[in-house]
N, C-alpha and C. Protein backbone atom coordinates (compact mmCIF):
# COMPACT_ATOMS: atom_id res chain seq x y z
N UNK A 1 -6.78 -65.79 -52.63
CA UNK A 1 -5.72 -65.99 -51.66
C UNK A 1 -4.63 -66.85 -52.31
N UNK A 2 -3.33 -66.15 -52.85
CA UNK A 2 -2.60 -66.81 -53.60
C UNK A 2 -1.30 -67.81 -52.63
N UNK A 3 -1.67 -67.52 -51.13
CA UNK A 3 -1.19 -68.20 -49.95
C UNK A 3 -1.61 -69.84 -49.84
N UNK A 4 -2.82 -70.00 -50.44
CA UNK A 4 -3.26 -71.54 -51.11
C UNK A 4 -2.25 -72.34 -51.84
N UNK A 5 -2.29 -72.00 -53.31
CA UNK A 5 -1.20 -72.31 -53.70
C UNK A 5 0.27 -72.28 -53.83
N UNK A 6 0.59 -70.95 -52.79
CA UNK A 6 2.29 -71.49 -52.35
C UNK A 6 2.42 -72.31 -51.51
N UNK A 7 1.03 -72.57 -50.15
CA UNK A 7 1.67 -73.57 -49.38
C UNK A 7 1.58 -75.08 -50.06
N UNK A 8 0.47 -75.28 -51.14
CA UNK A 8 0.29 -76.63 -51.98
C UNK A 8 2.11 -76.70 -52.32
N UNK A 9 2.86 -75.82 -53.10
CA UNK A 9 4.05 -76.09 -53.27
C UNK A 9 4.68 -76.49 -52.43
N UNK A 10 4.55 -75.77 -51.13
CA UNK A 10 5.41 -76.08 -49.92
C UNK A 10 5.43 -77.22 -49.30
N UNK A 11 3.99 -77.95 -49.34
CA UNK A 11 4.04 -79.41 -48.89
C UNK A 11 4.90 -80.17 -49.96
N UNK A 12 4.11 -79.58 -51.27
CA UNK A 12 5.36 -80.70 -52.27
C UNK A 12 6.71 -80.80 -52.01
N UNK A 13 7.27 -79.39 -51.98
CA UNK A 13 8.77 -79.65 -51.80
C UNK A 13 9.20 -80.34 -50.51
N UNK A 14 8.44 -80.27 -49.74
CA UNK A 14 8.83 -80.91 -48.17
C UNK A 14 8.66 -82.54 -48.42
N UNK A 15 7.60 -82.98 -48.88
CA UNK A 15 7.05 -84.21 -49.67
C UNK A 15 8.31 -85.35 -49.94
N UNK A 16 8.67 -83.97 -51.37
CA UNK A 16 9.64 -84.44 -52.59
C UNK A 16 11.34 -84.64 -51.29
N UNK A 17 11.32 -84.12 -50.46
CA UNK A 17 12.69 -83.82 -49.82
C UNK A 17 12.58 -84.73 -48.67
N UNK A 18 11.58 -85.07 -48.69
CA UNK A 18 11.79 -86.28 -46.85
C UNK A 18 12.21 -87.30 -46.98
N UNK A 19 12.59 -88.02 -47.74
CA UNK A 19 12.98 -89.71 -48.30
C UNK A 19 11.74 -90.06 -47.72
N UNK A 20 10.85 -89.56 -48.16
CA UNK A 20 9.74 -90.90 -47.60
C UNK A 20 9.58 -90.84 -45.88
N UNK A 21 10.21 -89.66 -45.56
CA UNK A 21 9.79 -89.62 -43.73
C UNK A 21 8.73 -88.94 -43.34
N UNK A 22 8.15 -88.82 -42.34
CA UNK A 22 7.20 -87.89 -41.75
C UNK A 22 7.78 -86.44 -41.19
N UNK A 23 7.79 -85.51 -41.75
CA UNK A 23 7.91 -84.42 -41.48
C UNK A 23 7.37 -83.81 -40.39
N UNK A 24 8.75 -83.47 -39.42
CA UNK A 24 8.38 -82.90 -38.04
C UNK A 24 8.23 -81.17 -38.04
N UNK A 25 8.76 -80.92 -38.64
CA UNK A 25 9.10 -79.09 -38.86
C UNK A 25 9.51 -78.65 -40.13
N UNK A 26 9.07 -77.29 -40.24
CA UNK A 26 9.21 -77.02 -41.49
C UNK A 26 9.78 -75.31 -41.20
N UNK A 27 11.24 -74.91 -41.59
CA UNK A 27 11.33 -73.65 -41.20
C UNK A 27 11.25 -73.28 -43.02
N UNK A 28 10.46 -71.86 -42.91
CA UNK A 28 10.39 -70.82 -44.14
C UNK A 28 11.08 -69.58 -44.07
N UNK A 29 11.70 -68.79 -45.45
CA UNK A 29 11.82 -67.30 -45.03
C UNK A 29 10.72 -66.88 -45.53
N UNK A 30 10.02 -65.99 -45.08
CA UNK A 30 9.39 -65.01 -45.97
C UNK A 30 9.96 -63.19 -45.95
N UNK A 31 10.37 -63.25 -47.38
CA UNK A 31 10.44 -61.10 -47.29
C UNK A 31 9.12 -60.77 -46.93
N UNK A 32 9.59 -59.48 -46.48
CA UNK A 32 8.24 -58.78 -46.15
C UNK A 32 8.03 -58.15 -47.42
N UNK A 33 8.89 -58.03 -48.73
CA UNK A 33 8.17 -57.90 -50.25
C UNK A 33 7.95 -58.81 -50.65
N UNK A 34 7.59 -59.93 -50.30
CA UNK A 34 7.27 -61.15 -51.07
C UNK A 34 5.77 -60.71 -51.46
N UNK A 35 4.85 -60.05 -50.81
CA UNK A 35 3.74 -60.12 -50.83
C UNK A 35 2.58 -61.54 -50.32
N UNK A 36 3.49 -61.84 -49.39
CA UNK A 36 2.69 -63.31 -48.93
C UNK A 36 2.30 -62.68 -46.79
N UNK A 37 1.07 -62.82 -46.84
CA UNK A 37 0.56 -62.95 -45.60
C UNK A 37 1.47 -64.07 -44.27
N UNK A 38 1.71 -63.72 -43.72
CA UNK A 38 2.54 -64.61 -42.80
C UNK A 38 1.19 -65.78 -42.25
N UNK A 39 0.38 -65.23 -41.55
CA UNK A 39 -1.09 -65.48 -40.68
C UNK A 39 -1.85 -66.54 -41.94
N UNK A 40 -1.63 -66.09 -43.14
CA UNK A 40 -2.76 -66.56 -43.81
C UNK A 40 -1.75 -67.94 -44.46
N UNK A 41 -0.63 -67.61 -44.54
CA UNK A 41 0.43 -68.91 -44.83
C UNK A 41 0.10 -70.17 -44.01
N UNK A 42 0.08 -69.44 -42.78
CA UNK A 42 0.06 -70.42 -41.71
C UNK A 42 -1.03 -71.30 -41.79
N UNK A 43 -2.25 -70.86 -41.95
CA UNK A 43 -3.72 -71.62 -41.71
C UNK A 43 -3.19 -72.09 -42.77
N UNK A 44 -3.15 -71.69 -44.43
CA UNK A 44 -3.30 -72.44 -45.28
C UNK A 44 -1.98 -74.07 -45.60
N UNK A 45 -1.05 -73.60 -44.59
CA UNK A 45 -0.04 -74.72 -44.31
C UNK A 45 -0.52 -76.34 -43.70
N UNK A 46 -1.53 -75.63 -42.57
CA UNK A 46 -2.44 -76.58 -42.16
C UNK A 46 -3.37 -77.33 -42.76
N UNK A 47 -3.93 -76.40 -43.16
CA UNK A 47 -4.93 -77.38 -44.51
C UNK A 47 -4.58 -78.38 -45.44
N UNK A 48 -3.30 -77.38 -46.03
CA UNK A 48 -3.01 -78.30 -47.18
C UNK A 48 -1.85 -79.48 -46.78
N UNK A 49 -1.23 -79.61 -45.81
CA UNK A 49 -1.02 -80.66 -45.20
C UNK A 49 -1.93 -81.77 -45.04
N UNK A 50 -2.59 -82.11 -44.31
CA UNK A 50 -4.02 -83.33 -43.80
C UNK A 50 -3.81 -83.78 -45.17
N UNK A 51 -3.52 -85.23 -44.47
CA UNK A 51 -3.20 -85.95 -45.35
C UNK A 51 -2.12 -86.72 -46.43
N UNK A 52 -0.83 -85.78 -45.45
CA UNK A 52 0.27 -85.66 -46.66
C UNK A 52 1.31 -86.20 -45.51
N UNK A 53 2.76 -86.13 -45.74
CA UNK A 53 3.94 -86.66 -44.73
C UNK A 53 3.74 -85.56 -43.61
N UNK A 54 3.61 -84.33 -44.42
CA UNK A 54 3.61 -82.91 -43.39
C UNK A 54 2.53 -82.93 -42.30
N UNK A 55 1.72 -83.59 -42.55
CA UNK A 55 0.71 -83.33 -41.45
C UNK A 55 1.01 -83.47 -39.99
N UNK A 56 0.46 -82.50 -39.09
CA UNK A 56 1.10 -82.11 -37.69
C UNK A 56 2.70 -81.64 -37.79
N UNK A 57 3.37 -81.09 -38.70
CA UNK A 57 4.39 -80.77 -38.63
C UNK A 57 4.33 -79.02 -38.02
N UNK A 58 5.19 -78.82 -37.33
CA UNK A 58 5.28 -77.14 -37.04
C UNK A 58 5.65 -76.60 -38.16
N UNK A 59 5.19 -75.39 -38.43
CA UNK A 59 5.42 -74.53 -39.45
C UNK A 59 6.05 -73.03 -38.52
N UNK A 60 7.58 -72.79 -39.33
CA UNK A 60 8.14 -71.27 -38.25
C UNK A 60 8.96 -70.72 -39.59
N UNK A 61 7.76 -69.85 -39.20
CA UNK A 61 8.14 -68.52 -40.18
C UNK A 61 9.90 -67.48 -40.20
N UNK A 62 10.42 -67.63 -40.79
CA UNK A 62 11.24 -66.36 -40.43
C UNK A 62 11.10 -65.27 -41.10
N UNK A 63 10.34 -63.72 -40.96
CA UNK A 63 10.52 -62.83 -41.67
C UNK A 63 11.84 -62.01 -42.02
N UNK A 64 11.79 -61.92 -43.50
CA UNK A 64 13.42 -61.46 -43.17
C UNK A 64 12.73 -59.99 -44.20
N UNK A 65 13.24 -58.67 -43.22
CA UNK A 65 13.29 -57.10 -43.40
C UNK A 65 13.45 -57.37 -44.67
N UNK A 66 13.02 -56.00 -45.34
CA UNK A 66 13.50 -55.47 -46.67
C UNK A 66 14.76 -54.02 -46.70
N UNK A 67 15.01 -54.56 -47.87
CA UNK A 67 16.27 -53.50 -47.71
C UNK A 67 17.06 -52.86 -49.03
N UNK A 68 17.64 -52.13 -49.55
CA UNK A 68 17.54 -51.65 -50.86
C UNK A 68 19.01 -50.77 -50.57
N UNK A 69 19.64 -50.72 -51.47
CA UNK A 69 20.63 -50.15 -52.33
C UNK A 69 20.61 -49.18 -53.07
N UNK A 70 21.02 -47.44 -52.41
CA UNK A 70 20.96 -46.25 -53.82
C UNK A 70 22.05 -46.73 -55.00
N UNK A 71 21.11 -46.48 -56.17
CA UNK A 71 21.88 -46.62 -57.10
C UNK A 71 23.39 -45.10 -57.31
N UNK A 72 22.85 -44.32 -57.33
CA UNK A 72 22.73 -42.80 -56.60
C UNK A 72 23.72 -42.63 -56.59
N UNK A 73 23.96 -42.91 -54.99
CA UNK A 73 25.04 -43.04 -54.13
C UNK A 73 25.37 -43.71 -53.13
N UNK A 74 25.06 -45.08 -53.13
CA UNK A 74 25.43 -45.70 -53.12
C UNK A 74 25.01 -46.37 -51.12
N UNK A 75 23.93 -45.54 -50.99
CA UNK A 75 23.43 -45.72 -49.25
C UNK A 75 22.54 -47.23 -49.27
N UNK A 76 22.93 -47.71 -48.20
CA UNK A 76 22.00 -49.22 -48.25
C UNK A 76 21.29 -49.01 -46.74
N UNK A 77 20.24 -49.09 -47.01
CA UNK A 77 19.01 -48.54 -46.02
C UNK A 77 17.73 -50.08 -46.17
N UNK A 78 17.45 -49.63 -44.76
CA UNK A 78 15.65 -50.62 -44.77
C UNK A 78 14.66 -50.07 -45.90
N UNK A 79 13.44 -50.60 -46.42
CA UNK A 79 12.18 -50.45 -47.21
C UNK A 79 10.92 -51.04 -46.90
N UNK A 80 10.10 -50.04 -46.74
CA UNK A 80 8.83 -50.23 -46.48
C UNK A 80 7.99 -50.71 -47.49
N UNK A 81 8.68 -50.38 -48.37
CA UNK A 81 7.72 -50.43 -49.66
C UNK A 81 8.59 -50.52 -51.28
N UNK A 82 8.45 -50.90 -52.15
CA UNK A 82 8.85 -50.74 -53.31
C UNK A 82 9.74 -49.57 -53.69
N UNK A 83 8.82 -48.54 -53.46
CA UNK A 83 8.92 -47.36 -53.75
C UNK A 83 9.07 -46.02 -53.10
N UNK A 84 10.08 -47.01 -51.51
CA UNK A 84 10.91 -46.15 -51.19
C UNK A 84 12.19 -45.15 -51.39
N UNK A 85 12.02 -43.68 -51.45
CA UNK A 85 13.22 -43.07 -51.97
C UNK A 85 14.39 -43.24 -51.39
N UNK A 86 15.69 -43.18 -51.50
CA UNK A 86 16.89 -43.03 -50.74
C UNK A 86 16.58 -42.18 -49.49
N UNK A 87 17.01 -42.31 -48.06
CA UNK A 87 16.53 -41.40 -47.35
C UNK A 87 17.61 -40.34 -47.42
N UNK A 88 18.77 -41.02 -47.70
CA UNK A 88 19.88 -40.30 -48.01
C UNK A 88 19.93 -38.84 -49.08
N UNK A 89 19.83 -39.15 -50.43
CA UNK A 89 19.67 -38.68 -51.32
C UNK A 89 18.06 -38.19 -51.88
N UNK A 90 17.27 -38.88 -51.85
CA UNK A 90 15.89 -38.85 -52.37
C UNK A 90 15.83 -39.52 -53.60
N UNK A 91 16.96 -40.24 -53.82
CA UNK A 91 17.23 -40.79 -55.10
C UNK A 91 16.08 -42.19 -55.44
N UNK A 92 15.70 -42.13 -56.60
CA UNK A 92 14.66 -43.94 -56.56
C UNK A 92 15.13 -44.66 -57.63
N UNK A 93 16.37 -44.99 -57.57
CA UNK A 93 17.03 -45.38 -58.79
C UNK A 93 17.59 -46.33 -57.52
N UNK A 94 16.69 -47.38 -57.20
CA UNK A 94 17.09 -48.77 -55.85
C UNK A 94 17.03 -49.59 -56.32
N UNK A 95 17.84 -50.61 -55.99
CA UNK A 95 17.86 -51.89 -56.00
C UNK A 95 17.55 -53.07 -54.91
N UNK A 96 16.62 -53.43 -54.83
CA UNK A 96 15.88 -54.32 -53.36
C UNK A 96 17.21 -55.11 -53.50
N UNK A 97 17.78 -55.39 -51.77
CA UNK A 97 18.93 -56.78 -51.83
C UNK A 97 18.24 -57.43 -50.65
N UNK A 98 16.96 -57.36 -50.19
CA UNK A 98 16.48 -58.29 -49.79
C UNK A 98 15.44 -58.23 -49.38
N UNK A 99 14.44 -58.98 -48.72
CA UNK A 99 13.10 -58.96 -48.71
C UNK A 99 12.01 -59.24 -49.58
N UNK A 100 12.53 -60.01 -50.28
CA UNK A 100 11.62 -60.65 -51.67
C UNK A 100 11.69 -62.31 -51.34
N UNK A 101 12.53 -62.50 -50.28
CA UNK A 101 12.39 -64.51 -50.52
C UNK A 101 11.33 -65.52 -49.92
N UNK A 102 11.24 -66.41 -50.49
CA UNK A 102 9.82 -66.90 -50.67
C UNK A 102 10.81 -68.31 -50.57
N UNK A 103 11.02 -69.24 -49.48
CA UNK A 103 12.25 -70.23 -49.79
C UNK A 103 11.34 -71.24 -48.43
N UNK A 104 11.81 -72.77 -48.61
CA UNK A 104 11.86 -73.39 -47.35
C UNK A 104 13.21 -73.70 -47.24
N UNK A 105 13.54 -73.14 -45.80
CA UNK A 105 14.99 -73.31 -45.29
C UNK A 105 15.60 -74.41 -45.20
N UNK A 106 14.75 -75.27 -44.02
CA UNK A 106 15.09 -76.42 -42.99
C UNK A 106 13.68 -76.93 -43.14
N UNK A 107 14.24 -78.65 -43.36
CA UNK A 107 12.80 -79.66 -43.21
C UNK A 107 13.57 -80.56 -41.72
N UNK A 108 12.79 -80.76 -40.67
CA UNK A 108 13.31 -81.62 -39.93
C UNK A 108 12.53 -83.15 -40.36
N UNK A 109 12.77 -83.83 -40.41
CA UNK A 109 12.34 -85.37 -40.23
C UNK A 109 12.34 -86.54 -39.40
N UNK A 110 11.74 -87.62 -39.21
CA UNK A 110 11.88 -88.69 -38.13
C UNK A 110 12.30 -89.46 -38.91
């Protein structure tokens, strides 16, 4: 479960970014190509908090769609998958312009 060690990062950066406050909220994006579990983020957010500034802080996900660019001709459409064709063209010469981010947005603090 590689959702372990992104949320270990995620407390750090929240950590490294509070001046030393207790962290009330924590907003994330996740793409839906990131390849990260939303559900399994969450528990493991909890865990690896206890013990840290983050602990009891809310954790709110934002999923943000995937979406891709024909190289082709030039149609910008949603993606299910990597290795979606143009629906336009049938073209697979894409460029993902979003749905890959893996970011913390917003830290709130006291």
């Amino acid at each position: 479960m590689h959702e372990l060690s992104i949320m270990q990062n995620v407390i750090e950066i929240c950590e490294s970014n509070s001046g030393g406050s207790r962290v009330l909220s924590v907003v994330m994006e996740i793409g839906n190509l990131s390849g990260v579990v939303a559900e399994a983020a969450e528990f493991c957010f909890e865990a690896c908090s206890r013990g840290t500034l983050v602990e009891g802080a809310r954790l709110r996900i934002d999923r943000i769609p995937a979406a891709g660019s024909c190289l082709e001709c030039g149609n910008s459409f949603g993606l299910q998958t990597y290795f979606d064709p143009c629906p336009a063209c049938g073209g697979n010469a894409i460029t993902v312009t979003a749905g890959e981010e893996l970011r913390v947005k917003e830290l709130e603090v006291a």
